[in-house]
N, C-alpha and C. Protein backbone atom coordinates (compact mmCIF):
# COMPACT_ATOMS: atom_id res chain seq x y z
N UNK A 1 16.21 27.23 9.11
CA UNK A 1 15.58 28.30 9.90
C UNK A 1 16.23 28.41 11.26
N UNK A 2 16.72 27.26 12.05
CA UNK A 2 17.21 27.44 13.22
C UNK A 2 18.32 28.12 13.18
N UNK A 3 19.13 27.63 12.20
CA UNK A 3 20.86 27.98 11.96
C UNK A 3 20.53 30.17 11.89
N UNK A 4 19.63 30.13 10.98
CA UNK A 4 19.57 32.15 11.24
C UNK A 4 19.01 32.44 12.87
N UNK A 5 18.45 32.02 13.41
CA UNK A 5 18.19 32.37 14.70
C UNK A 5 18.98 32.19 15.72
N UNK A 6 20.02 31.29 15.51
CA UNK A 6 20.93 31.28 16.32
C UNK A 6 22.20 32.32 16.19
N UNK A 7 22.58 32.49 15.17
CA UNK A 7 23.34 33.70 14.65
C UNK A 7 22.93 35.45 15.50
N UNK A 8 21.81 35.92 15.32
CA UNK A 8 21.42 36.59 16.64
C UNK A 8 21.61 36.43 17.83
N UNK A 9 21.40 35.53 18.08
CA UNK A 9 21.06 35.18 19.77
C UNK A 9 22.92 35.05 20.24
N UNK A 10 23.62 34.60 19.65
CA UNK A 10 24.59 34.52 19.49
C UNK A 10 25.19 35.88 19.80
N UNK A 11 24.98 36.87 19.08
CA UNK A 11 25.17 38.12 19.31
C UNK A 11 25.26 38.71 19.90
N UNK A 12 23.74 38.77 20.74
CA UNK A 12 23.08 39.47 21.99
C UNK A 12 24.05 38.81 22.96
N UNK A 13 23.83 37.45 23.01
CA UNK A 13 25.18 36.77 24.50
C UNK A 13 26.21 38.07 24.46
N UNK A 14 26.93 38.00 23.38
CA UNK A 14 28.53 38.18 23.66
C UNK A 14 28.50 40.10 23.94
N UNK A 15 27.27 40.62 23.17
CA UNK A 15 27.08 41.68 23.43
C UNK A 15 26.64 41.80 24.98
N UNK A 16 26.08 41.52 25.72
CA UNK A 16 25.62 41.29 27.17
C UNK A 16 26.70 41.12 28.19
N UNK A 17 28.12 40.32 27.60
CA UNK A 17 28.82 39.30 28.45
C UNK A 17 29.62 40.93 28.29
N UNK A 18 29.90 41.34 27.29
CA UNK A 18 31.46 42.25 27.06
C UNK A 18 30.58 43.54 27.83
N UNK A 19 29.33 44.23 28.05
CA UNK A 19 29.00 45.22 28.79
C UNK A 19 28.91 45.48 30.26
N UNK A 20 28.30 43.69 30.72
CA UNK A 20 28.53 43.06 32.37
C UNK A 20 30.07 43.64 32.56
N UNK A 21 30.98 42.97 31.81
CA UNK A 21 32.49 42.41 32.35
C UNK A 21 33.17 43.89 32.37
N UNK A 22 32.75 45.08 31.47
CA UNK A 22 34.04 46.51 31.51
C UNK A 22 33.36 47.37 32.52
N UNK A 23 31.89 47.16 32.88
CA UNK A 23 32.12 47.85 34.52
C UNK A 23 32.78 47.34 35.43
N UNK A 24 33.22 46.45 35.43
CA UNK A 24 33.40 45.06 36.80
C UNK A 24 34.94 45.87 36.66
N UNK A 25 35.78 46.04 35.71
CA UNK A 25 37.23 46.34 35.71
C UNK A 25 37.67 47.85 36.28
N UNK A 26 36.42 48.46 35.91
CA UNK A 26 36.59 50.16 35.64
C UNK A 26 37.40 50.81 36.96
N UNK A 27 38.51 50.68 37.56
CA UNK A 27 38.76 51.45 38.90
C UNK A 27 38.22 53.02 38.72
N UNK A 28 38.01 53.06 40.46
CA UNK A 28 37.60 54.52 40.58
C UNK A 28 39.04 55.64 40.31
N UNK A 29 38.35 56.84 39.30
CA UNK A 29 39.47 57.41 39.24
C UNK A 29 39.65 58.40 40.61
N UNK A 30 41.26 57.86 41.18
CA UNK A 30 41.32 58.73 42.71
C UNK A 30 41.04 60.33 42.36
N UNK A 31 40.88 60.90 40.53
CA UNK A 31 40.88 62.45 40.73
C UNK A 31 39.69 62.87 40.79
N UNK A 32 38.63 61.90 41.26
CA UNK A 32 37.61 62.72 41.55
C UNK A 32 36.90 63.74 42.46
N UNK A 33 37.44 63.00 43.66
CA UNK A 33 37.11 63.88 44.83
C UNK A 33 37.38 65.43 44.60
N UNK A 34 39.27 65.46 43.55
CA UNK A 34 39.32 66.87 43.39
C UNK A 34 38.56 67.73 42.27
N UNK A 35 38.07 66.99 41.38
CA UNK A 35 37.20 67.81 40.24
C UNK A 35 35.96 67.94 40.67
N UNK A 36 35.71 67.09 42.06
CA UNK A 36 34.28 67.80 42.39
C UNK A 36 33.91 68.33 43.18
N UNK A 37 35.16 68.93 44.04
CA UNK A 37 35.44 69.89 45.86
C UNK A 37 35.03 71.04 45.22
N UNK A 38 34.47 71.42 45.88
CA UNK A 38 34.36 73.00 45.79
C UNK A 38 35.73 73.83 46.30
N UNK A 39 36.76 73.55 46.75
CA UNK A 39 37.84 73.59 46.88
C UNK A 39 38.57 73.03 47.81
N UNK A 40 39.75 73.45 48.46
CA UNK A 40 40.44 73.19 49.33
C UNK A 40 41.47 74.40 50.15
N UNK A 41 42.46 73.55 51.33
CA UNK A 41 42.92 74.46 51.86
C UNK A 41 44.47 73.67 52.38
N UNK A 42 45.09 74.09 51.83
CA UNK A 42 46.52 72.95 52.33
C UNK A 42 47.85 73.96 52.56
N UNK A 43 48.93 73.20 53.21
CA UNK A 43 49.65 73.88 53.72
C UNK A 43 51.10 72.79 53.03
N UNK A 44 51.95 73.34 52.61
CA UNK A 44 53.14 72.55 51.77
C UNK A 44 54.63 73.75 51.82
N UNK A 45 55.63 72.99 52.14
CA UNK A 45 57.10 73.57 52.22
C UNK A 45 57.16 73.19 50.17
N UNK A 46 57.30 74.67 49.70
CA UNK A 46 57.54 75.01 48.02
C UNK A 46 58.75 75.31 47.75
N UNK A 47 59.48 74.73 46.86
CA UNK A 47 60.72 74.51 46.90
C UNK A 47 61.22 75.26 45.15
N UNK A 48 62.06 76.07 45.26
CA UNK A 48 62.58 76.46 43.59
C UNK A 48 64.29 76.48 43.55
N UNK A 49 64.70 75.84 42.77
CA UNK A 49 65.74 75.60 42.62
C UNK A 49 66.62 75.70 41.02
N UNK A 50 66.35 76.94 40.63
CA UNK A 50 66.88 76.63 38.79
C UNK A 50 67.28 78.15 38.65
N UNK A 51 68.51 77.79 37.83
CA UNK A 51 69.38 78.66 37.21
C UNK A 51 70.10 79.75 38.12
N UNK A 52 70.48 79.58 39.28
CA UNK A 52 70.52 79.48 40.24
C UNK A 52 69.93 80.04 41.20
N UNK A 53 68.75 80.60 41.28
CA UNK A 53 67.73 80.99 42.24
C UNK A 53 67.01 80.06 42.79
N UNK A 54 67.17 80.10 44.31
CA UNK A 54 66.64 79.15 45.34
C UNK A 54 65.74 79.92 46.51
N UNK A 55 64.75 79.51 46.00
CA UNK A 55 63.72 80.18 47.01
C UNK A 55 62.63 79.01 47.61
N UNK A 56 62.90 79.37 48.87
CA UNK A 56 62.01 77.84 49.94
C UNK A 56 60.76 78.95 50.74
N UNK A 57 59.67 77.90 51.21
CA UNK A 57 58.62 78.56 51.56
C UNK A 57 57.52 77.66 52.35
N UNK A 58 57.05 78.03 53.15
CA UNK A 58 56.07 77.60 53.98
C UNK A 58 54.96 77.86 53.32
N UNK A 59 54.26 77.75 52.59
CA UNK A 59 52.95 78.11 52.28
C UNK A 59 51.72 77.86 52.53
N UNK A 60 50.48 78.53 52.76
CA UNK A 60 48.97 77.84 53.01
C UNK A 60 48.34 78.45 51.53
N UNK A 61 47.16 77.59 51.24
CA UNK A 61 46.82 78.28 50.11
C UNK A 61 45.06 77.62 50.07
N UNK A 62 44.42 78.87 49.96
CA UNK A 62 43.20 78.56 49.92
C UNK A 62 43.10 78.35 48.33
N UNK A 63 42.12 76.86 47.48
CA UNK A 63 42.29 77.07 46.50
C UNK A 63 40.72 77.28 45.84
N UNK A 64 40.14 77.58 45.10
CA UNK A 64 38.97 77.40 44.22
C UNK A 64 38.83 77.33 42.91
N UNK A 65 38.22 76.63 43.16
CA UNK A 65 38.77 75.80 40.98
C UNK A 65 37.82 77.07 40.42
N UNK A 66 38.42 77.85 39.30
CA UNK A 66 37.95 78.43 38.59
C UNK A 66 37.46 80.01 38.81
N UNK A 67 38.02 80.26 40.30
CA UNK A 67 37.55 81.54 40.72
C UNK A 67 39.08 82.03 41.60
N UNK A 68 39.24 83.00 42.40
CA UNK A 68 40.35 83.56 43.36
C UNK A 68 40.53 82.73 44.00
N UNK A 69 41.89 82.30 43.99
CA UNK A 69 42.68 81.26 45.46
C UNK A 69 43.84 82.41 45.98
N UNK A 70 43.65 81.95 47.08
CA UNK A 70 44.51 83.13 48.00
C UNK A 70 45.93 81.87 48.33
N UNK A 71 47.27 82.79 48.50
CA UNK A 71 48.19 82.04 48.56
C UNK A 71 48.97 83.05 49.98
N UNK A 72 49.26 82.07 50.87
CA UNK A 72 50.17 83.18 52.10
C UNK A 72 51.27 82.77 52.80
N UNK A 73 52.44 83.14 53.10
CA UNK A 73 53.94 82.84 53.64
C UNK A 73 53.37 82.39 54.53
N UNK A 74 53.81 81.84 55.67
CA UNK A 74 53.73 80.97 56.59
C UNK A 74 55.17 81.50 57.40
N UNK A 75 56.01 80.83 56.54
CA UNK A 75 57.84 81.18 56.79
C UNK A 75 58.68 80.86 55.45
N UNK A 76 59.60 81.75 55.43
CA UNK A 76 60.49 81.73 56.58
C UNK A 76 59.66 83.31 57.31
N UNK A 77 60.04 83.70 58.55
CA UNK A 77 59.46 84.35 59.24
C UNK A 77 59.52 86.15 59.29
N UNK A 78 60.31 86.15 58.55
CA UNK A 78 60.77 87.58 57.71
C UNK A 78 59.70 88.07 56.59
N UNK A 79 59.44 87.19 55.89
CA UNK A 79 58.06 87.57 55.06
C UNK A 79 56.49 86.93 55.54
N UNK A 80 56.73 86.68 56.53
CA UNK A 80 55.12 85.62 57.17
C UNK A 80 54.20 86.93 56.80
N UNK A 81 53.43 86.25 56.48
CA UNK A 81 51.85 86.85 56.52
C UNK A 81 51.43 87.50 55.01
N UNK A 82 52.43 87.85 54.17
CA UNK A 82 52.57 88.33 52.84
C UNK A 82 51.54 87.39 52.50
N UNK A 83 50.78 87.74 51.58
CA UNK A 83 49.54 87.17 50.72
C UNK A 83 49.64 87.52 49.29
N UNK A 84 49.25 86.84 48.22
CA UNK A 84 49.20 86.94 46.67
C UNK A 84 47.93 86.22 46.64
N UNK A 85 46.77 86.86 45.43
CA UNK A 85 45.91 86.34 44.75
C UNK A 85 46.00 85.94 43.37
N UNK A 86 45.55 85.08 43.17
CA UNK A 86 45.62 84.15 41.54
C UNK A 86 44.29 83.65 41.20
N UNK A 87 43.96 83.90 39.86
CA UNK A 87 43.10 83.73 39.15
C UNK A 87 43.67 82.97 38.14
N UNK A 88 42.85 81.67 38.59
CA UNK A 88 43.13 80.89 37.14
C UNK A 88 42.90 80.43 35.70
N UNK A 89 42.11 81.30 35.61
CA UNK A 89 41.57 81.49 34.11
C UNK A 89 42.96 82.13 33.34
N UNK A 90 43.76 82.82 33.92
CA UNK A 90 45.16 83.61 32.70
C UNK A 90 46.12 83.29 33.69
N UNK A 91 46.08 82.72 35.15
CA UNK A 91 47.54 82.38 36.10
C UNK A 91 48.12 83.79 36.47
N UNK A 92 47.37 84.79 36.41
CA UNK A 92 47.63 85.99 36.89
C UNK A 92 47.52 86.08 39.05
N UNK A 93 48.63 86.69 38.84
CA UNK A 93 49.08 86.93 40.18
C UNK A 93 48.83 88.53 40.64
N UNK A 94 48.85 88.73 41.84
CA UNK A 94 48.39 90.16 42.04
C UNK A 94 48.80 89.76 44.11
N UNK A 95 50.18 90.78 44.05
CA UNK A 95 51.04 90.12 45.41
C UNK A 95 50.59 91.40 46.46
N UNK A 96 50.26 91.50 47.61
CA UNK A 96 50.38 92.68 48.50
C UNK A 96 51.54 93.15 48.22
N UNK A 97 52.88 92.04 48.78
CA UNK A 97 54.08 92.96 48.72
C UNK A 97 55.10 91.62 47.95
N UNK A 98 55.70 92.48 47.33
CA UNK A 98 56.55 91.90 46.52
C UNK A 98 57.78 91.08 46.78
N UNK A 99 57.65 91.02 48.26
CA UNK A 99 58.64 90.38 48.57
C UNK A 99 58.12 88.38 48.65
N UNK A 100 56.72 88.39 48.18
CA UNK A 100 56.55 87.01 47.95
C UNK A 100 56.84 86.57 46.53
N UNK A 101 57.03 87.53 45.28
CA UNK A 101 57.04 87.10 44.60
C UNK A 101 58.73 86.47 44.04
N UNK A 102 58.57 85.52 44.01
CA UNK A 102 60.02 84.71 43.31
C UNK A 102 60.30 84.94 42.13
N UNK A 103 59.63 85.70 41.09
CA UNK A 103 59.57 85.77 39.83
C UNK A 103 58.97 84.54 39.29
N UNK A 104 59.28 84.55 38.01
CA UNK A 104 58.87 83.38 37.00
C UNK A 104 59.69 82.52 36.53
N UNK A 105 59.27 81.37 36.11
CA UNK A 105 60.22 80.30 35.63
C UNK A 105 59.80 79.35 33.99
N UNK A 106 61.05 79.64 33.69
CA UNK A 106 60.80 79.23 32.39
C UNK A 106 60.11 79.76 31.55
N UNK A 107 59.84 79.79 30.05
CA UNK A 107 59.01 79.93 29.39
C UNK A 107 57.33 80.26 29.29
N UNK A 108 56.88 79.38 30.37
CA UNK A 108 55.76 79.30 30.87
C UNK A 108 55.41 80.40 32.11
N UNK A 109 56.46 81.30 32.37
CA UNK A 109 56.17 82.40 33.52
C UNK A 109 55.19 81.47 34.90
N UNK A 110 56.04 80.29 35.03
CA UNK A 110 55.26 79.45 36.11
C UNK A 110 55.90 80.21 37.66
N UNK A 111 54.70 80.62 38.25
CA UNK A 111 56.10 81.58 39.47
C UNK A 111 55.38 80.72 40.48
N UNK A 112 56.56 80.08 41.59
CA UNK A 112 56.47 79.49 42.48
C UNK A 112 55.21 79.67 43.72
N UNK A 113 54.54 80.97 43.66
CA UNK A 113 53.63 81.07 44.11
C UNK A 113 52.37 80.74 43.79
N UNK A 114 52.83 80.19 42.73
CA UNK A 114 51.22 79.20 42.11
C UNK A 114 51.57 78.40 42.61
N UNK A 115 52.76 77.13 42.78
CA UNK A 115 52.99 76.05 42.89
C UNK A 115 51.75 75.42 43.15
N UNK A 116 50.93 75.77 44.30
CA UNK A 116 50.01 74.55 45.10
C UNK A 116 49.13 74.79 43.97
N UNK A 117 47.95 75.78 43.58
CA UNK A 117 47.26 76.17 42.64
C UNK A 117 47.21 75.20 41.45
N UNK A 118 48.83 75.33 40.70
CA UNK A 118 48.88 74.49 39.75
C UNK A 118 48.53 73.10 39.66
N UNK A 119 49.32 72.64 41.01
CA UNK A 119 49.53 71.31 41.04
C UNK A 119 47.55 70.70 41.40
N UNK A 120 46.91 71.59 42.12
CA UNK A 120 45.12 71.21 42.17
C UNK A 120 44.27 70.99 40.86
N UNK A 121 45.09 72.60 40.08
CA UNK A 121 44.64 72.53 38.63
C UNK A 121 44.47 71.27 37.91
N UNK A 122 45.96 70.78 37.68
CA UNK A 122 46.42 69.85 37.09
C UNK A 122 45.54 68.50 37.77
N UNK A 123 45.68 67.96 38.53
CA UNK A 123 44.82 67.26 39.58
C UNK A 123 43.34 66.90 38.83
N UNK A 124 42.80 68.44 38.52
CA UNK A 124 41.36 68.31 38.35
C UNK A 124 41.19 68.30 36.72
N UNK A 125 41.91 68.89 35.93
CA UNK A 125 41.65 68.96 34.30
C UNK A 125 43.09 68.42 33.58
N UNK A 126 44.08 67.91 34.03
CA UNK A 126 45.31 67.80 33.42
C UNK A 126 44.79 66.07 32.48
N UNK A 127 45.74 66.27 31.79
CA UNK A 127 45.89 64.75 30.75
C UNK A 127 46.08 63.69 31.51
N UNK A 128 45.77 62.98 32.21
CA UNK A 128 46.86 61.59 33.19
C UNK A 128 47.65 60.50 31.77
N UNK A 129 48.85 60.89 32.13
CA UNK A 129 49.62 60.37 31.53
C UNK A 129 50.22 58.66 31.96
N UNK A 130 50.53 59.44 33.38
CA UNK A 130 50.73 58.00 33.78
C UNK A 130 50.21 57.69 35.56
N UNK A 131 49.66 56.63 35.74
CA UNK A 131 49.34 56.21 37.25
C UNK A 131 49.66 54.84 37.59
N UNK A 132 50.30 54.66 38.88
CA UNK A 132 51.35 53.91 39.20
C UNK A 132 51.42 53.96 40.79
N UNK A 133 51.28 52.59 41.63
CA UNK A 133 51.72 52.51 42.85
C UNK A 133 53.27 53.17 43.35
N UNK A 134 53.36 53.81 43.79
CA UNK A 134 54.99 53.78 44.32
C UNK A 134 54.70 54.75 45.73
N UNK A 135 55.90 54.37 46.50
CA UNK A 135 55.68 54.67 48.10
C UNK A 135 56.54 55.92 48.14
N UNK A 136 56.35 57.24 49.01
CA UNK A 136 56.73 58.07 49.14
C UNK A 136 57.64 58.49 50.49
N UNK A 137 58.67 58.18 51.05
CA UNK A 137 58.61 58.08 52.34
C UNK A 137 58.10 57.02 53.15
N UNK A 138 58.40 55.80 52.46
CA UNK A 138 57.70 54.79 53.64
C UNK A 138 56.07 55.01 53.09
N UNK A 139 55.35 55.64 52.91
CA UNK A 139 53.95 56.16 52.84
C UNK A 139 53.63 55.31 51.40
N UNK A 140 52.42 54.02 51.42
CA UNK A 140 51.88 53.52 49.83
C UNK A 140 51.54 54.69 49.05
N UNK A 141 51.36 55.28 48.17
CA UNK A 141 51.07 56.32 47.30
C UNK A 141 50.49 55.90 45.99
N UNK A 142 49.66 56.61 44.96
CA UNK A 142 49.67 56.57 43.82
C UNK A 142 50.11 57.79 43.22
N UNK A 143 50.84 57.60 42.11
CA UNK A 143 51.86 58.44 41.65
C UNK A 143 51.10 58.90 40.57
N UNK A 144 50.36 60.44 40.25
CA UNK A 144 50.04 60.59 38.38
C UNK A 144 50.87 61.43 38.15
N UNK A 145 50.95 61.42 37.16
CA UNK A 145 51.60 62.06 36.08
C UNK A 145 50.94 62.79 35.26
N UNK A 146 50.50 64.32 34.87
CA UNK A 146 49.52 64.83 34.26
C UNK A 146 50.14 65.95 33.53
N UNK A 147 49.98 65.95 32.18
CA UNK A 147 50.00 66.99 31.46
C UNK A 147 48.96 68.08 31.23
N UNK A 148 49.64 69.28 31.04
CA UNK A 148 49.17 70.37 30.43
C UNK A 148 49.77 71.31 30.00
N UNK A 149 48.74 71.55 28.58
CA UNK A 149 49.70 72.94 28.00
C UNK A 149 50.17 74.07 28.67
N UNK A 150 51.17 74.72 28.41
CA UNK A 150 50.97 76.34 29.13
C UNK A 150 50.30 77.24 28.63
N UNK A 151 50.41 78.71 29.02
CA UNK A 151 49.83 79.72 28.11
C UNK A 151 50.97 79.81 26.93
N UNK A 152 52.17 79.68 27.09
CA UNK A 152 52.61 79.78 25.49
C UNK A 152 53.05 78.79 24.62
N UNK A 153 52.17 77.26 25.00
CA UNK A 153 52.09 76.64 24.17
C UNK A 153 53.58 75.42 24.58
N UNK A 154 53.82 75.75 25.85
CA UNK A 154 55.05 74.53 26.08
C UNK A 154 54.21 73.55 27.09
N UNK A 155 55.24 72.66 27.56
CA UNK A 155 54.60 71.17 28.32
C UNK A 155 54.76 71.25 29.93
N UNK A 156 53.71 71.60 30.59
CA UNK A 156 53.82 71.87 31.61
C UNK A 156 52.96 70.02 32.62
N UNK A 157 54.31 69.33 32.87
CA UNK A 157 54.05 68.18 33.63
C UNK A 157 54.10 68.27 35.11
N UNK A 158 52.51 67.70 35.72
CA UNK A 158 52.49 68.08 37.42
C UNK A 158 52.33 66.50 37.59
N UNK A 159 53.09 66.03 38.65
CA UNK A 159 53.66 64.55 39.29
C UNK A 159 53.14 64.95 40.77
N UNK A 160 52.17 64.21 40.96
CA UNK A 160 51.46 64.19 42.16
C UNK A 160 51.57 62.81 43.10
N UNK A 161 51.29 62.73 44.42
CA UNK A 161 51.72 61.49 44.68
C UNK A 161 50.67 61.75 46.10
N UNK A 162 49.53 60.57 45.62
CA UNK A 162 47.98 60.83 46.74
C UNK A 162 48.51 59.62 47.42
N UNK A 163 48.23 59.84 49.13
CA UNK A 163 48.21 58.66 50.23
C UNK A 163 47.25 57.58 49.58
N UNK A 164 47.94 56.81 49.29
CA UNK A 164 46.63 55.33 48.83
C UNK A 164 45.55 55.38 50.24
N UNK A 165 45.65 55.17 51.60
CA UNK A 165 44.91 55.50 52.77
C UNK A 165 43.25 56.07 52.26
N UNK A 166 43.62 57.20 51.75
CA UNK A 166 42.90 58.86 51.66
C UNK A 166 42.70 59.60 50.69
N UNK A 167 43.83 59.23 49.44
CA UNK A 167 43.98 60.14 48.46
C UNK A 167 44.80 61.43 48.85
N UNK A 168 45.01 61.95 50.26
CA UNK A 168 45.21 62.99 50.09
C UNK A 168 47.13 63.25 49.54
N UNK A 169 47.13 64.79 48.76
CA UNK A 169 48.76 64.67 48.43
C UNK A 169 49.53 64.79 49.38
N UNK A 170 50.61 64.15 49.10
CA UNK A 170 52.41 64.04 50.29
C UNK A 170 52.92 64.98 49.12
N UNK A 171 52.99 64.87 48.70
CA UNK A 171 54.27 65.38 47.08
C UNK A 171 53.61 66.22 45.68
N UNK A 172 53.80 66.63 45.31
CA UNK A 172 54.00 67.42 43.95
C UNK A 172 55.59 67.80 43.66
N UNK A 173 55.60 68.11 42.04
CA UNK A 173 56.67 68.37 41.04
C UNK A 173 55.84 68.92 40.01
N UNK A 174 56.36 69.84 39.86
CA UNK A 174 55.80 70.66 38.35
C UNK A 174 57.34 70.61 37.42
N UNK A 175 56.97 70.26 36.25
CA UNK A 175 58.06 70.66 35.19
C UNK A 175 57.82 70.68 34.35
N UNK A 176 58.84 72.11 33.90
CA UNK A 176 58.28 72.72 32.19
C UNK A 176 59.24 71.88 31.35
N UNK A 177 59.21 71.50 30.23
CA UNK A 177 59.61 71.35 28.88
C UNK A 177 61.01 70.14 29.76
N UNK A 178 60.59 69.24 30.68
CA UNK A 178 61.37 68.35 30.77
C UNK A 178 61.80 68.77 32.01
N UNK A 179 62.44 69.67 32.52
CA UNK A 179 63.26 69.84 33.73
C UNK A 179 62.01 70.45 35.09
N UNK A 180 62.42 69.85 36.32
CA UNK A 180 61.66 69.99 37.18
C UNK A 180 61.93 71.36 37.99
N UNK A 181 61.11 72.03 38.28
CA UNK A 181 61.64 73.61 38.51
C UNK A 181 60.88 73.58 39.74
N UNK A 182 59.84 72.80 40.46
CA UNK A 182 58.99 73.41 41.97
C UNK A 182 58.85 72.19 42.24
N UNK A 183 59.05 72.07 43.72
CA UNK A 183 58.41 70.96 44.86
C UNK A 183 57.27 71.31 45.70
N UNK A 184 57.15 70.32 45.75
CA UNK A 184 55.79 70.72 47.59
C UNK A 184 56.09 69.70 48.25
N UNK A 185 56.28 69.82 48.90
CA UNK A 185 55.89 68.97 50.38
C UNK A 185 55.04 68.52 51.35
N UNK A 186 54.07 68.41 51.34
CA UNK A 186 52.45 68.82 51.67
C UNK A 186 52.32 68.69 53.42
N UNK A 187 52.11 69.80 54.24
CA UNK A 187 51.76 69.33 55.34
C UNK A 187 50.87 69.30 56.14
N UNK A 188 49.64 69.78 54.90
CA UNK A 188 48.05 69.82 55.67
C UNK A 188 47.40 69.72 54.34
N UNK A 189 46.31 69.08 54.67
CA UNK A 189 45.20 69.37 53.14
C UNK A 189 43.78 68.69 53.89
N UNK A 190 42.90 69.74 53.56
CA UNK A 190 41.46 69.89 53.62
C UNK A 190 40.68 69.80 52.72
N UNK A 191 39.79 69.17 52.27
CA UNK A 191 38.91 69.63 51.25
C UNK A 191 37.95 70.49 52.09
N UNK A 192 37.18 71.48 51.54
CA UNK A 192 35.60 72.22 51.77
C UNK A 192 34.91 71.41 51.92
N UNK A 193 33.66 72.31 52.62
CA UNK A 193 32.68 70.74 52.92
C UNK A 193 31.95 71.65 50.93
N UNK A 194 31.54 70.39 50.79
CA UNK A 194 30.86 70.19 49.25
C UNK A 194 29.47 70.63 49.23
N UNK A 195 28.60 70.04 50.58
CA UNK A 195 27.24 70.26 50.45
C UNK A 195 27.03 71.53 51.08
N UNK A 196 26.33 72.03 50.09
CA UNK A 196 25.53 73.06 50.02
C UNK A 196 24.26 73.03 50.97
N UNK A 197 24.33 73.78 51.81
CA UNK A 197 23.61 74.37 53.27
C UNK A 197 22.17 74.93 52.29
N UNK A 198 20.99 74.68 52.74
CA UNK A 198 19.68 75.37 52.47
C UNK A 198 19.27 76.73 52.86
C-alpha cells in the first residue's frame, strides 16, 4: 500500500519543481513595450541603395499600429516638409508630392518611405527569428531578427538593434528575399504616453 502512494506523490513533486523552475528562466521579451504603445514618433537618416538607385533621407515618422502613420522629409532640404500617409493594413502609400516617393523595391513593392513603419511593424507582430547581444557603435544592443511575409508571398526580414540601456532602436535593415535594400539610422524615438486620460 505504501509503494502506490508514493508513486503519486512522486509526481506532484516533479510536477511542482518543473512549473516553479520555467518562470524563474522566462526573460522579458524586450518587444513588448512596442506591441503595447499606442504608438510612437522617431526620427532616422533612411538609406536605399539597389540596382542602382540611391536615395538618402532624414525622416520623422509618426507611427500607429494598425491605423494612419504619417511619414515627413526632414532633409535633404530641397524636399523638407513633403509628407506621405500609410496605412498598414495593404502598405498603401498616398504622397502630397511625389517627389518623396523613391518608388518600390523588389518584389514586395517595399518603398523606402515605409522604412520606419515597417521596421515598428515587424517589431510588434514579426516571427523573432533570432536574438542576440551584439554592440552597435560602441553602444551594448540586442540584435532581432524578425520575419515576415510580404503581400506577394516573399520573405521580408527586419534586423533591429534596441539600446540594451532602454530598448530603444539605433539601427534597422529590412531585406527582401535575402538582399538588404533599406537602412535607418535612428536619431530620436518616443513612445506615446499609453495611459488613457479620463
Amino acid at each position: 500500500m505504501r509503494r502506490w502512494l508514493c508513486v503519486p506523490m512522486m509526481t506532484l513533486c516533479l510536477l511542482a519543481a518543473s512549473c516553479g523552475g520555467g518562470g524563474q528562466e522566462t526573460a522579458a521579451d524586450p518587444r513588448l513595450p512596442y506591441q503595447e504603445m499606442a504608438g510612437c514618433a522617431m526620427e532616422a537618416a533612411v538609406t536605399c541603395e539597389q540596382s542602382g538607385l540611391e536615395w538618402q533621407a532624414l525622416l520623422r515618422c509618426d507611427y500607429v499600429p494598425g491605423g494612419e502613420s504619417t511619414v515627413e522629409v526632414l532633409e535633404p532640404e530641397r524636399i523638407a516638409g513633403v509628407r506621405a500617409v500609410l496605412r498598414e493594413e495593404d502598405w498603401s502609400l498616398e504622397y502630397e508630392d511625389l517627389c518623396l516617393d523613391a518608388g518600390t523595391l523588389s518584389s514586395e513593392a517595399v518603398s523606402p518611405a515605409a522604412c520606419l513603419p515597417r521596421l515598428m511593424s515587424a517589431l510588434r507582430d514579426g516571427w523573432l527569428l533570432e536574438e542576440n547581444e551584439e554592440d552597435w557603435q560602441e553602444t551594448p544592443c540586442l540584435r532581432l531578427c524578425l520575419d515576415q511575409t510580404g503581400t506577394e508571398g516573399g520573405k521580408i526580414l527586419s534586423t533591429v538593434w534596441l539600446r540594451q540601456s532602454d530598448g530603444i532602436p539605433l539601427r534597422g535593415e529590412i531585406a527582401v528575399d535575402g538582399e538588404i535594400i533599406l537602412t535607418a539610422e535612428f536619431t530620436d524615438f518616443t513612445f506615446y504616453d499609453t495611459i488613457n486620460e479620463p
